[in-house]
PDB file of N, CA and C in Angstrom:
ATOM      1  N   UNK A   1      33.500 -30.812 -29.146  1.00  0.00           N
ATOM      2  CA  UNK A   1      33.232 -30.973 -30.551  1.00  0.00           C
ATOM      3  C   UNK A   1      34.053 -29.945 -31.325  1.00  0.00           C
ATOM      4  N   UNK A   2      34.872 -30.104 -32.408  1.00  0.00           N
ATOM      5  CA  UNK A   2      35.672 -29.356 -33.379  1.00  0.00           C
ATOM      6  C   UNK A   2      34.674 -29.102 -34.187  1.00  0.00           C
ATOM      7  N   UNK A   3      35.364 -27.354 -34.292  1.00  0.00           N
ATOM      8  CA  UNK A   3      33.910 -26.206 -34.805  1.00  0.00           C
ATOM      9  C   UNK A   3      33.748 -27.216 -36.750  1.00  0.00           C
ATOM     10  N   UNK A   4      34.440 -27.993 -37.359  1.00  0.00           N
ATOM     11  CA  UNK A   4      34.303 -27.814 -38.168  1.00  0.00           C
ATOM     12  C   UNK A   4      33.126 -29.059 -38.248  1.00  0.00           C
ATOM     13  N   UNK A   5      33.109 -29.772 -37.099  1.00  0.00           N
ATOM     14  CA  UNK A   5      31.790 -30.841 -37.138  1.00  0.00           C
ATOM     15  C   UNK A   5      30.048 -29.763 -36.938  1.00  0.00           C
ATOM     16  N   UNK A   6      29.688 -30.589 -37.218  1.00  0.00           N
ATOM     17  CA  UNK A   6      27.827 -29.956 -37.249  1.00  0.00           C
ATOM     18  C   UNK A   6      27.392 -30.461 -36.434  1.00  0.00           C
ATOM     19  N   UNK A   7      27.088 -29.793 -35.358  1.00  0.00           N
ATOM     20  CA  UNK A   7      25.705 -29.998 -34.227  1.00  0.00           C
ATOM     21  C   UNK A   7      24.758 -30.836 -34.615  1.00  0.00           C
ATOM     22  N   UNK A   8      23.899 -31.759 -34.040  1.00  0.00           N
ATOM     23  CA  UNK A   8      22.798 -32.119 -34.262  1.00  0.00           C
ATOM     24  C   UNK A   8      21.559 -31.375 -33.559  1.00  0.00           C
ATOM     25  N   UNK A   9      20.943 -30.310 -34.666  1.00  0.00           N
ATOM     26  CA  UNK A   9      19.997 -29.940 -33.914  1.00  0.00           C
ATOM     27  C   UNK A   9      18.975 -30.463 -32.990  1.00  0.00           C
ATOM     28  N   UNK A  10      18.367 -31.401 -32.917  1.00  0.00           N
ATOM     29  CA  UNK A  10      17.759 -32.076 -32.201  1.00  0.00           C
ATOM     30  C   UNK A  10      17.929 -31.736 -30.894  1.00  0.00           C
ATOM     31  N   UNK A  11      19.506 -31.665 -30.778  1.00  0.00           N
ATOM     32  CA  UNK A  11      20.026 -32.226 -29.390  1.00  0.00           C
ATOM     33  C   UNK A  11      19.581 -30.571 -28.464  1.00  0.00           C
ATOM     34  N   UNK A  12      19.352 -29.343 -29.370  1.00  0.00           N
ATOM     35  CA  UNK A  12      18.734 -28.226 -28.890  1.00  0.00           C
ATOM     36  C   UNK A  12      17.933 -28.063 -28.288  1.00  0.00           C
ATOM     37  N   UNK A  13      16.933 -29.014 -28.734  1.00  0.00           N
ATOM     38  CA  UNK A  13      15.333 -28.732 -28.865  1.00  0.00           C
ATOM     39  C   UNK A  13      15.079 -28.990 -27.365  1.00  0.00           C
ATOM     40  N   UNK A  14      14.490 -28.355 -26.619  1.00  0.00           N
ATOM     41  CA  UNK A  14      13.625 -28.115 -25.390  1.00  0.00           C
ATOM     42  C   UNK A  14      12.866 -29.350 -25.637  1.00  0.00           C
ATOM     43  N   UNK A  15      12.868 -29.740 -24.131  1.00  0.00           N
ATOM     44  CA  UNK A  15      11.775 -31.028 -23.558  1.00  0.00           C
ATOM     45  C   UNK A  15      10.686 -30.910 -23.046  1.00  0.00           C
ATOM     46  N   UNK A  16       9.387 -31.335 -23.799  1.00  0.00           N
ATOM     47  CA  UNK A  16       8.099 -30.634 -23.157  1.00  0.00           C
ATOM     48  C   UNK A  16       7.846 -32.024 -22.383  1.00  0.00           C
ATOM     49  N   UNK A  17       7.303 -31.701 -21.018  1.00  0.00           N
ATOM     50  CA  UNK A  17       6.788 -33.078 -20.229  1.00  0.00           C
ATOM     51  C   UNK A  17       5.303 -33.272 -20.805  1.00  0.00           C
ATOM     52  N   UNK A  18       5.240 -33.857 -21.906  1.00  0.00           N
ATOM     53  CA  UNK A  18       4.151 -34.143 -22.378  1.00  0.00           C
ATOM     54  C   UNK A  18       3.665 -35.785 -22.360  1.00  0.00           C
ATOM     55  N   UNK A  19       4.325 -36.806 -21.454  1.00  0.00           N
ATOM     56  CA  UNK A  19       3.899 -37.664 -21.082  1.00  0.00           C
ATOM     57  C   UNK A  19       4.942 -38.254 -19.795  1.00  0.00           C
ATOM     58  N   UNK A  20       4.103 -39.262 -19.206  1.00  0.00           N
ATOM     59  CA  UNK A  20       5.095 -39.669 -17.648  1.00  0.00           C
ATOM     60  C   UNK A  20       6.166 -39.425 -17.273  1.00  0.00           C
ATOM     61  N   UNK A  21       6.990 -40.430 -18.638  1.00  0.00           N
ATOM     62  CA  UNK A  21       8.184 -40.792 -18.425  1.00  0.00           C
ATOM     63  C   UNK A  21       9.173 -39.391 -18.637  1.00  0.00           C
ATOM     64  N   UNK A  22       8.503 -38.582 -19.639  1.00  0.00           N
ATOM     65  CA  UNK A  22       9.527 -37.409 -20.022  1.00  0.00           C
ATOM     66  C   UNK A  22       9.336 -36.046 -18.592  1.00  0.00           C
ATOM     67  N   UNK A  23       7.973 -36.541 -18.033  1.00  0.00           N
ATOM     68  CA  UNK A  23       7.605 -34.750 -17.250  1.00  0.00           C
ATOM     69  C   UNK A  23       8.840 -35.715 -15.563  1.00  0.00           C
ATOM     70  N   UNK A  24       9.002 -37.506 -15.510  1.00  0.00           N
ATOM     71  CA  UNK A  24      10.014 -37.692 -14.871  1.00  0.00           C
ATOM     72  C   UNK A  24      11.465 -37.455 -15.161  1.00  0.00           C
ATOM     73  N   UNK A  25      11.714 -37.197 -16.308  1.00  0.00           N
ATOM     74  CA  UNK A  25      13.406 -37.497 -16.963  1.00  0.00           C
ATOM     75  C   UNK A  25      13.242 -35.971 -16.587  1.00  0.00           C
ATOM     76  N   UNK A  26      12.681 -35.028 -17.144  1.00  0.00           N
ATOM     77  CA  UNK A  26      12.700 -33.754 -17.050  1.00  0.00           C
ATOM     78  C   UNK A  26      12.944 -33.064 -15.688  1.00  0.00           C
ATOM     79  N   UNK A  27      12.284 -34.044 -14.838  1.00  0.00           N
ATOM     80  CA  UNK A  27      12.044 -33.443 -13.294  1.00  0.00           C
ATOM     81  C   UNK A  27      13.488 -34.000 -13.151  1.00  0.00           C
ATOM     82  N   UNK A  28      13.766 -34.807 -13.099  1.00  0.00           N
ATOM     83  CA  UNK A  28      15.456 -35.491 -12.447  1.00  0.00           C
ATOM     84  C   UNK A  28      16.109 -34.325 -13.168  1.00  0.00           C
ATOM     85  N   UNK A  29      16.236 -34.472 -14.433  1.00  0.00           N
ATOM     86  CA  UNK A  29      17.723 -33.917 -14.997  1.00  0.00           C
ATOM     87  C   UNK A  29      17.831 -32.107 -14.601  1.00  0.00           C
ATOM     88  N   UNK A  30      16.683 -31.712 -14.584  1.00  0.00           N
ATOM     89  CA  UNK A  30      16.301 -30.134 -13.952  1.00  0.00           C
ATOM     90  C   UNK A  30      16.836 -30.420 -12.507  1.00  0.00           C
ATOM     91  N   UNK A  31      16.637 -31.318 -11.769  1.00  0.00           N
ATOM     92  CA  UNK A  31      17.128 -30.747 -10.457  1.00  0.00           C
ATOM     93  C   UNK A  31      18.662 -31.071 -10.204  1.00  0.00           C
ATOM     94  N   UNK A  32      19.253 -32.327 -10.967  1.00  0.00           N
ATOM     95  CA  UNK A  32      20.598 -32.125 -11.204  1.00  0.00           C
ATOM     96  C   UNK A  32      21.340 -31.136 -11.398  1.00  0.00           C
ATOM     97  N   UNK A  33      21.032 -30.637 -12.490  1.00  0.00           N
ATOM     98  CA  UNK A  33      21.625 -29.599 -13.085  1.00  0.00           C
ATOM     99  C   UNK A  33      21.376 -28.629 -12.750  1.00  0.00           C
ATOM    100  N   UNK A  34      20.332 -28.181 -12.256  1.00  0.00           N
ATOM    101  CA  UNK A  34      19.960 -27.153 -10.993  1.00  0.00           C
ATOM    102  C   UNK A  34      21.257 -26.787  -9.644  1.00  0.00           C
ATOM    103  N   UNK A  35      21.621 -28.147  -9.221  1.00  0.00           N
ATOM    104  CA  UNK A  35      22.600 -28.005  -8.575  1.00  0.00           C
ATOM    105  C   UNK A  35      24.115 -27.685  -8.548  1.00  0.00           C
ATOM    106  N   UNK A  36      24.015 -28.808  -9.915  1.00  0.00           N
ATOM    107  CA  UNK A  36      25.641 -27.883 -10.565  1.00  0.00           C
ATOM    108  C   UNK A  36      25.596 -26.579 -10.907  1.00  0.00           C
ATOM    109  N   UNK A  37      24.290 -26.181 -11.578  1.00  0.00           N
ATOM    110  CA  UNK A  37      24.197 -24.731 -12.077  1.00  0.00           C
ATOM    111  C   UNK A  37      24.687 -23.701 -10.754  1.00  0.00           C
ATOM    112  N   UNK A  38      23.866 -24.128  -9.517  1.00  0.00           N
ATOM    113  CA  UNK A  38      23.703 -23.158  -8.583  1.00  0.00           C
ATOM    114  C   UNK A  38      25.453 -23.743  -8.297  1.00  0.00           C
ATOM    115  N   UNK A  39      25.861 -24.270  -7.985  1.00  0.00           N
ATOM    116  CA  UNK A  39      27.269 -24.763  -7.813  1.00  0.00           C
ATOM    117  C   UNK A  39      28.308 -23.884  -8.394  1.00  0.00           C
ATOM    118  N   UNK A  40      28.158 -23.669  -9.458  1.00  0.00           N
ATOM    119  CA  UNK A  40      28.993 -22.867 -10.409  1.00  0.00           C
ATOM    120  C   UNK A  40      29.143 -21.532 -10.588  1.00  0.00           C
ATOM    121  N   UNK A  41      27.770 -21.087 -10.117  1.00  0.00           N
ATOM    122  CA  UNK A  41      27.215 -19.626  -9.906  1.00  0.00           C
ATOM    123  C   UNK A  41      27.971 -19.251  -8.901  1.00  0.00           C
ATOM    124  N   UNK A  42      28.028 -20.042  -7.937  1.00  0.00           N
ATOM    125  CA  UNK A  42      28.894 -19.635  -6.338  1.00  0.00           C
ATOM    126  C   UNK A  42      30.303 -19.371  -6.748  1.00  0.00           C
ATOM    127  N   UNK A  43      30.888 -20.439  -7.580  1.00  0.00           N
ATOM    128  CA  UNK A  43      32.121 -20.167  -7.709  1.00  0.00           C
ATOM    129  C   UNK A  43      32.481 -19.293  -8.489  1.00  0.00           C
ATOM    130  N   UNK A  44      31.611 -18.768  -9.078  1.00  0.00           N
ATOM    131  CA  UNK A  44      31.908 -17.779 -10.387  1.00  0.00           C
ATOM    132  C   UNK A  44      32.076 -16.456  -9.441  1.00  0.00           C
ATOM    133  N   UNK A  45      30.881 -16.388  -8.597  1.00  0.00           N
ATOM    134  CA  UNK A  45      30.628 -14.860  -7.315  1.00  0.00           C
ATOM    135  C   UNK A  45      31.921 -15.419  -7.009  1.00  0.00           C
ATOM    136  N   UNK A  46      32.563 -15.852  -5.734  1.00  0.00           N
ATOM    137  CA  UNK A  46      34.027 -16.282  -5.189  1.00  0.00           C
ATOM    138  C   UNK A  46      34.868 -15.415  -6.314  1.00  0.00           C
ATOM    139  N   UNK A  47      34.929 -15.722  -7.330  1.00  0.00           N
ATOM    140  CA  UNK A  47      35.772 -15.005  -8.587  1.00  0.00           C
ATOM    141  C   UNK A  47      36.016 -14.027  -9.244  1.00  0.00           C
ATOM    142  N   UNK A  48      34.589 -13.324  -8.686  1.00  0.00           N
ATOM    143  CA  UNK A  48      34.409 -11.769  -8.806  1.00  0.00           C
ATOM    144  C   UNK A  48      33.395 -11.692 -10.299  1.00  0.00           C
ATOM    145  N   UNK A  49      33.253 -12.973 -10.898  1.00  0.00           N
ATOM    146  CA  UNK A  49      32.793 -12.911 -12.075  1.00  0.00           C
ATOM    147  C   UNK A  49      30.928 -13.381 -12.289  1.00  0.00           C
ATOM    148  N   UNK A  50      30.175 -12.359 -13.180  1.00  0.00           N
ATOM    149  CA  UNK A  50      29.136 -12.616 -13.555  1.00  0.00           C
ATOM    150  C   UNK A  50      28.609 -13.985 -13.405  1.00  0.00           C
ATOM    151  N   UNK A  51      27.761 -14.955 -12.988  1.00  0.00           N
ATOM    152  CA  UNK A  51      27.238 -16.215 -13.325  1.00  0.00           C
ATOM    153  C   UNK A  51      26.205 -16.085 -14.047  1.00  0.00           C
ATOM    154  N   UNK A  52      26.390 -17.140 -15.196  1.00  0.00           N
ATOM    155  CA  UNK A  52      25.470 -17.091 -16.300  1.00  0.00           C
ATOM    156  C   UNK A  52      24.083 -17.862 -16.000  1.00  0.00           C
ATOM    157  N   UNK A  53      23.400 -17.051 -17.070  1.00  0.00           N
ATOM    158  CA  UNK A  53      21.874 -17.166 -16.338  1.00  0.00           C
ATOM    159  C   UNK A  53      21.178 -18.453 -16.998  1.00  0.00           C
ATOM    160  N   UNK A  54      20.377 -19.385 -16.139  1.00  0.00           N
ATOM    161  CA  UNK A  54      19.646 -20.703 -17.001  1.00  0.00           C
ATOM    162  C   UNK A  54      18.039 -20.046 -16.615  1.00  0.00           C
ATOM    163  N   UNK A  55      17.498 -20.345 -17.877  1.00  0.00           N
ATOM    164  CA  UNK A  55      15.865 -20.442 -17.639  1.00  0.00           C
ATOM    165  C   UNK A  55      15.231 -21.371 -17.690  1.00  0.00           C
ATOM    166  N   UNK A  56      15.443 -22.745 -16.786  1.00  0.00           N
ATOM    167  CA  UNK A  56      15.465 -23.707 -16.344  1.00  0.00           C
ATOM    168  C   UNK A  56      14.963 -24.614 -17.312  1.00  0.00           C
ATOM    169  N   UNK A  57      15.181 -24.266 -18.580  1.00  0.00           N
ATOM    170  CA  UNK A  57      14.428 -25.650 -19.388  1.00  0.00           C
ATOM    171  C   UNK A  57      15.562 -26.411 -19.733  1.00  0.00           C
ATOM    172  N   UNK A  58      15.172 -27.934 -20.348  1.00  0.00           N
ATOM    173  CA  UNK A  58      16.322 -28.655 -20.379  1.00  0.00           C
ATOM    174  C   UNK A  58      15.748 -29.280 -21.869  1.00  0.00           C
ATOM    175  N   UNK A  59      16.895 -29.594 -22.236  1.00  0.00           N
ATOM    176  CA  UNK A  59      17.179 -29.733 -23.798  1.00  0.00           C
ATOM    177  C   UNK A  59      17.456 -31.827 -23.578  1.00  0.00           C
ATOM    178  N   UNK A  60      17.417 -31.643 -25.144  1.00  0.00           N
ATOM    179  CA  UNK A  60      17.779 -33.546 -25.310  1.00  0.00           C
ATOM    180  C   UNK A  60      19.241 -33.642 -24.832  1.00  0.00           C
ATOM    181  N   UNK A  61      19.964 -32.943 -25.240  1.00  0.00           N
ATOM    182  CA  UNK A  61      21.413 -32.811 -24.931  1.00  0.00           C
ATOM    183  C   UNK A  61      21.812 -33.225 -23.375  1.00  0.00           C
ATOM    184  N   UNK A  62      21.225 -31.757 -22.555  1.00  0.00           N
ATOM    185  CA  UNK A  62      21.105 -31.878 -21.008  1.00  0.00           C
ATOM    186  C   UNK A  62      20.258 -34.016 -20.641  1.00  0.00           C
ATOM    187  N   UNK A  63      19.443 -34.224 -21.298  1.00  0.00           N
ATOM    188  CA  UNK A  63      19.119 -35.818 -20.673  1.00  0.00           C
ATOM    189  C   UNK A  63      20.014 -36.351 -21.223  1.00  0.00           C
ATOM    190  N   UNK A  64      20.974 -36.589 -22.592  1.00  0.00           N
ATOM    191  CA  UNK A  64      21.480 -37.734 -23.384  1.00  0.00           C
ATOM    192  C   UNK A  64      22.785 -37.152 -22.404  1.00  0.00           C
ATOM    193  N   UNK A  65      23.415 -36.243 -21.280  1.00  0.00           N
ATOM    194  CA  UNK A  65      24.735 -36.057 -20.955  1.00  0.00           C
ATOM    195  C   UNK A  65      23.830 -36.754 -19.586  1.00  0.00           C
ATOM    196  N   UNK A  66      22.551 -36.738 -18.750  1.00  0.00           N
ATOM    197  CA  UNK A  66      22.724 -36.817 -17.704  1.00  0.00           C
ATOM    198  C   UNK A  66      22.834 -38.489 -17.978  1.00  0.00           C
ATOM    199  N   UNK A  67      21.809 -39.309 -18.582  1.00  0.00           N
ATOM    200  CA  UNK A  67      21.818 -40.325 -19.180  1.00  0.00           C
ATOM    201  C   UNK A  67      23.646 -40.722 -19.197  1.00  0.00           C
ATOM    202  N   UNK A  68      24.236 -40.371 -20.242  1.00  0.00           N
ATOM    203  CA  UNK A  68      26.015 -40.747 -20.140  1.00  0.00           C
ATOM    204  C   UNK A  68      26.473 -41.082 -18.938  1.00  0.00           C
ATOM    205  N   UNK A  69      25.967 -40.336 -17.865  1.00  0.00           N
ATOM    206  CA  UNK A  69      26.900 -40.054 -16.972  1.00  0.00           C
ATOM    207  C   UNK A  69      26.079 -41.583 -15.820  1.00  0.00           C
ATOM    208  N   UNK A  70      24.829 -41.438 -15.938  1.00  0.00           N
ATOM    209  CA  UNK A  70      24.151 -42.305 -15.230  1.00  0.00           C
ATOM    210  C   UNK A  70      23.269 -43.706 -15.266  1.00  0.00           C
ATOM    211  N   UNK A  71      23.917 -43.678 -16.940  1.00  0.00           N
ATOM    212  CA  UNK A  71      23.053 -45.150 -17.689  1.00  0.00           C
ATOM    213  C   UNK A  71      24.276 -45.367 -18.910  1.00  0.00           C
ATOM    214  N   UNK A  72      25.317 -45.491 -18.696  1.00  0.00           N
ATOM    215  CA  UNK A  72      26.329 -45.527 -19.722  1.00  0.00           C
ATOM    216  C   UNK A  72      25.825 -46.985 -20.535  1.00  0.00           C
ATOM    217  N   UNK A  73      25.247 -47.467 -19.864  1.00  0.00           N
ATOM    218  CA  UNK A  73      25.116 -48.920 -20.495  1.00  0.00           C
ATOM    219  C   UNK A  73      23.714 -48.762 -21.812  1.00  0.00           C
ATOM    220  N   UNK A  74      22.965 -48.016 -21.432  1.00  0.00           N
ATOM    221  CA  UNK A  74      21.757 -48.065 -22.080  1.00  0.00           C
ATOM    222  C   UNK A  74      22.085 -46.978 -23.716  1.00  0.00           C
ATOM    223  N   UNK A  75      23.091 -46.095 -22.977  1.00  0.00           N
ATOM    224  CA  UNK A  75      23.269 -44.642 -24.050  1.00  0.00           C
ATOM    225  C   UNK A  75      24.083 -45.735 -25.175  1.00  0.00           C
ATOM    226  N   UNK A  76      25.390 -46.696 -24.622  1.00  0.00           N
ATOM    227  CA  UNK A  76      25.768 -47.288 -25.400  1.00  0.00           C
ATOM    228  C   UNK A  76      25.195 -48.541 -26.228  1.00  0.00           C
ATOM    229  N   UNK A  77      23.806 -49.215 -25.410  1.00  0.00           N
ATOM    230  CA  UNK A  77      23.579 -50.348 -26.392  1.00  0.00           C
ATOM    231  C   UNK A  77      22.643 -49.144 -27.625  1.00  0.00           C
ATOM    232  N   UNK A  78      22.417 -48.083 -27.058  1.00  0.00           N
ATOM    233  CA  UNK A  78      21.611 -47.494 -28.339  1.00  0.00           C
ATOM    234  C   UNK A  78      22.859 -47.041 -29.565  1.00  0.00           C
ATOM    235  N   UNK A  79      23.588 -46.438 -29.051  1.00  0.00           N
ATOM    236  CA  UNK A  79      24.793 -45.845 -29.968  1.00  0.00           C
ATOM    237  C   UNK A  79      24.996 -46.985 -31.039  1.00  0.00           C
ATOM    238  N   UNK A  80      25.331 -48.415 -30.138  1.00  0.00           N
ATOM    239  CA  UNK A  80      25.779 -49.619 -30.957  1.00  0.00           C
ATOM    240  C   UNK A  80      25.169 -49.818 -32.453  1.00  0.00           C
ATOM    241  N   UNK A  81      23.888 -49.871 -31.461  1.00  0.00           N
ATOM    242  CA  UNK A  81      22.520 -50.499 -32.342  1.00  0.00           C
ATOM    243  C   UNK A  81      22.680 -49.319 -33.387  1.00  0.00           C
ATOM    244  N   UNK A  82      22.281 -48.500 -33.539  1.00  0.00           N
ATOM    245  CA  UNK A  82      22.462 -47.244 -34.186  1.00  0.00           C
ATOM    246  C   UNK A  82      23.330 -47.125 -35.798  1.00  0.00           C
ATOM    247  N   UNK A  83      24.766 -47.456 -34.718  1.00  0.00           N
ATOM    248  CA  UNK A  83      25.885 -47.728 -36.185  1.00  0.00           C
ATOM    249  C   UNK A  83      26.028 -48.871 -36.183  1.00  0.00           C
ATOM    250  N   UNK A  84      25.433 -50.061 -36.236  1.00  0.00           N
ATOM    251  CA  UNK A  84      25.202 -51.572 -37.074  1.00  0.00           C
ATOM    252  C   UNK A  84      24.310 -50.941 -38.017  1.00  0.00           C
ATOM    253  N   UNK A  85      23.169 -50.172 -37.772  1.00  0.00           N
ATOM    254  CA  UNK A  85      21.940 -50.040 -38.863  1.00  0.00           C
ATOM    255  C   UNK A  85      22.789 -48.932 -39.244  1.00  0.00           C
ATOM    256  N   UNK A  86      23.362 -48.484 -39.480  1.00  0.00           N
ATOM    257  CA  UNK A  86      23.931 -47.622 -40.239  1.00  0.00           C
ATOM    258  C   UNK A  86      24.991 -48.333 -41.205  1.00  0.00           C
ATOM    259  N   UNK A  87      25.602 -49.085 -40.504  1.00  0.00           N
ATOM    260  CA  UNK A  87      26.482 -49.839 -41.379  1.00  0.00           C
ATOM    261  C   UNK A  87      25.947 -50.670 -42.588  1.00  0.00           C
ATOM    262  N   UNK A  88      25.206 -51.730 -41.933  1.00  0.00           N
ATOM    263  CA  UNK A  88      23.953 -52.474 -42.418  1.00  0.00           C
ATOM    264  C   UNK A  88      23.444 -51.574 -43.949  1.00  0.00           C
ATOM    265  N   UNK A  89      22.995 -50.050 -43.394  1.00  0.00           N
ATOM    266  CA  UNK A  89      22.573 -49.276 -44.673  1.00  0.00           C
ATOM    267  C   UNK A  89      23.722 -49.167 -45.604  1.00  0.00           C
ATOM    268  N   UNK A  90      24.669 -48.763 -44.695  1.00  0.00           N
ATOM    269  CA  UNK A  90      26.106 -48.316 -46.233  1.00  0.00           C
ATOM    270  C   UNK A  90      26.450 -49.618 -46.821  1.00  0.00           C
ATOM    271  N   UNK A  91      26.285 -51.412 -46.327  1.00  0.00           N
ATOM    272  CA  UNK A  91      26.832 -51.912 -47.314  1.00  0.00           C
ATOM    273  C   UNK A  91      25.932 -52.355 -48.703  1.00  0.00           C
ATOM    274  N   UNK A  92      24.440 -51.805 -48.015  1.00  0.00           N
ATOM    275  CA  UNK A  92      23.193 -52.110 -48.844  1.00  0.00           C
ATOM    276  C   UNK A  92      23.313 -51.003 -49.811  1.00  0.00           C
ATOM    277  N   UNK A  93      23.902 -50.034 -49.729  1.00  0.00           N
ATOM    278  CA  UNK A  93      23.764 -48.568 -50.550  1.00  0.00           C
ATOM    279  C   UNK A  93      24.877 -48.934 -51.840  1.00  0.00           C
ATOM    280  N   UNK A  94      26.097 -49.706 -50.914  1.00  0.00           N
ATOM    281  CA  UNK A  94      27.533 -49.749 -51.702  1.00  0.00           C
ATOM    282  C   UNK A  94      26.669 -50.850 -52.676  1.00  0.00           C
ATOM    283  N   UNK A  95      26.467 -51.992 -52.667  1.00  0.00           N
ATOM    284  CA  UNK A  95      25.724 -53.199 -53.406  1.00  0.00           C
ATOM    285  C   UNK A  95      24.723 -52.744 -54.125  1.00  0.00           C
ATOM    286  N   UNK A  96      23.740 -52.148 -53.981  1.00  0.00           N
ATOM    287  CA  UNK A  96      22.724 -51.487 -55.134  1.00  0.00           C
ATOM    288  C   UNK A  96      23.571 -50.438 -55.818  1.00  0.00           C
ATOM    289  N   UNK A  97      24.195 -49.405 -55.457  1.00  0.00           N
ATOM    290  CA  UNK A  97      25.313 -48.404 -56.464  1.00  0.00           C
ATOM    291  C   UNK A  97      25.772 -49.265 -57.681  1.00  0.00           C
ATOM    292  N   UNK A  98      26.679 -50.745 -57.440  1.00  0.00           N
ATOM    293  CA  UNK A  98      27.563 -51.571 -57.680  1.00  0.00           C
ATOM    294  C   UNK A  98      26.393 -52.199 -59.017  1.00  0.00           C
ATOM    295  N   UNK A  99      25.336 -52.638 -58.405  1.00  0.00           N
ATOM    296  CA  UNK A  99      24.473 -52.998 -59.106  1.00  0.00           C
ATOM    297  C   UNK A  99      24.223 -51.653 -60.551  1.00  0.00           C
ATOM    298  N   UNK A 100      23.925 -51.041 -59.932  1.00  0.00           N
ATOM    299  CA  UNK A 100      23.550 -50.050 -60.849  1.00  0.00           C
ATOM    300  C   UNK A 100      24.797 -50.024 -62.009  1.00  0.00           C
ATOM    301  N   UNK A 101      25.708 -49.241 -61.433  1.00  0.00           N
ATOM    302  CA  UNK A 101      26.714 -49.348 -62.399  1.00  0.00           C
ATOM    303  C   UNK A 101      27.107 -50.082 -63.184  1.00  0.00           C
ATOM    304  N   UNK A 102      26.567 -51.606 -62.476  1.00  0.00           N
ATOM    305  CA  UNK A 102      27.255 -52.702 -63.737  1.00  0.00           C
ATOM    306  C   UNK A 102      25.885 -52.386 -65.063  1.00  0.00           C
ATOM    307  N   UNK A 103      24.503 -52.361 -64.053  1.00  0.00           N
ATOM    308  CA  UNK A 103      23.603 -52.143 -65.229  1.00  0.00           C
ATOM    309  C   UNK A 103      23.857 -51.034 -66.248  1.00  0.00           C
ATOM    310  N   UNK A 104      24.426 -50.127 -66.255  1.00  0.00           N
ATOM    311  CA  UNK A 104      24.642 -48.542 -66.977  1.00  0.00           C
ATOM    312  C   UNK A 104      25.688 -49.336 -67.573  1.00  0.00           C
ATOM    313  N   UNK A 105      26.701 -49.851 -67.196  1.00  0.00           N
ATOM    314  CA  UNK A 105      28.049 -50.416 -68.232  1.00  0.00           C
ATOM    315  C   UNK A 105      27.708 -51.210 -69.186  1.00  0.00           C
ATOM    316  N   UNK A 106      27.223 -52.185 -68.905  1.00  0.00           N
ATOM    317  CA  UNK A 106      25.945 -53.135 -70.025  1.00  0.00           C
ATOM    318  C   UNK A 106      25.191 -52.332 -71.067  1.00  0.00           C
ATOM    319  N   UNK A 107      24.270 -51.014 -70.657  1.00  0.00           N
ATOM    320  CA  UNK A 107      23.663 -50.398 -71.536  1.00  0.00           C
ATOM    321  C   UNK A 107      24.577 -49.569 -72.278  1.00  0.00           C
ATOM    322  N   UNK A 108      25.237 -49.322 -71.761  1.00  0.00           N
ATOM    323  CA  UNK A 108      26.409 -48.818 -72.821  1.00  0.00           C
ATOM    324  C   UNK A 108      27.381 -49.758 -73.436  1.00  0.00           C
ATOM    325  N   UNK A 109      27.396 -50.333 -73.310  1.00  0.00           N
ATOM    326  CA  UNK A 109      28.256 -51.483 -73.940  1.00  0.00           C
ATOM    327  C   UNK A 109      26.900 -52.229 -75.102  1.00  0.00           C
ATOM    328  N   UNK A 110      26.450 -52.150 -74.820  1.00  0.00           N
ATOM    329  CA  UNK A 110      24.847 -52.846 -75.564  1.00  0.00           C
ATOM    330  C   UNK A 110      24.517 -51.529 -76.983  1.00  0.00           C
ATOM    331  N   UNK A 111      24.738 -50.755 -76.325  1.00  0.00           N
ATOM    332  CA  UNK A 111      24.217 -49.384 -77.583  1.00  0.00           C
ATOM    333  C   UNK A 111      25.684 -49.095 -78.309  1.00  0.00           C
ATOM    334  N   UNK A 112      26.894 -49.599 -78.213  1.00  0.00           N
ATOM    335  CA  UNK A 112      28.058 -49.290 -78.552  1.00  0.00           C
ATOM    336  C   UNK A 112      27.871 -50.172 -79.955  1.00  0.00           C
ATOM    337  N   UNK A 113      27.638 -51.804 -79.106  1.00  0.00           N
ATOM    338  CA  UNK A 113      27.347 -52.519 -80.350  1.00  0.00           C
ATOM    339  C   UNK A 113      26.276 -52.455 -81.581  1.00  0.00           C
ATOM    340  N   UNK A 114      25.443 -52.209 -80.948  1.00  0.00           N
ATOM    341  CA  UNK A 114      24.236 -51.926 -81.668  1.00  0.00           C
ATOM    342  C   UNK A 114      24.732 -50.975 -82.844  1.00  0.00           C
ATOM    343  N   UNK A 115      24.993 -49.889 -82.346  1.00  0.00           N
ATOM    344  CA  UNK A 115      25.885 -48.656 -83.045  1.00  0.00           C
ATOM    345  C   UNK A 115      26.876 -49.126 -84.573  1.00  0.00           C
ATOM    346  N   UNK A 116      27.359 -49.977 -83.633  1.00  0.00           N
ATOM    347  CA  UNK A 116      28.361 -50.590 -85.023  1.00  0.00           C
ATOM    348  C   UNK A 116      27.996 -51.772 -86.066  1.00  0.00           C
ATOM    349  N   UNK A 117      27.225 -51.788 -85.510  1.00  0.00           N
ATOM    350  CA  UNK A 117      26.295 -53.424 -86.404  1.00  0.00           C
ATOM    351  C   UNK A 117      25.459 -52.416 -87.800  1.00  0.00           C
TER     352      UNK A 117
END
């Protein structure tokens, strides 16, 4: 990501297993990444260099990358769906604006005459 884009905080936020499906997504993506973590740590010692420390919680980010990597199909029909309703909103936003404006041009065009009568 280029520093001048904005994070979505969300994607920060710690995952509490506060029902089935999440204390399962949580358990998978923790022991994944558990492994690369410990993976990386090794190679970092090999290197002579510090390995950085995890306190094993996992964020939306950590599921929506393990997800990418292991449900590309599902991450993308959501993405899709996502920017249609987004689109969907901007041409509804552009058409009521459009609306508006013609109404404000009318009222001014309406009080112009009025004005001169």
């Amino acid at each position: 990501m280029q520093e001048n884009e904005q994070k979505n905080p969300e994607l920060e936020k710690k995952v509490e297993k506060n029902t089935p499906m999440k204390e399962w997504m949580v358990e998978y993506v923790g022991e994944s990444f558990q492994l690369a973590h410990d993976k990386h740590c090794e190679e970092m010692k090999k290197e002579g260099k510090e390995p950085e420390e995890w306190d094993g919680s996992i964020t939306v980010e950590m599921i929506l990358e393990q997800m990418s990597q292991e449900f590309p199909e599902f991450v993308m029909a959501l993405a899709e769906e996502n920017w249609i309703r987004g689109y969907h909103q901007a041409l509804t936003d552009v058409e009521e604006g459009e609306k508006l404006y013609k109404e404000e041009q009318e009222r001014k065009s309406n009080s112009e005459n009025a004005n001169e009568e």
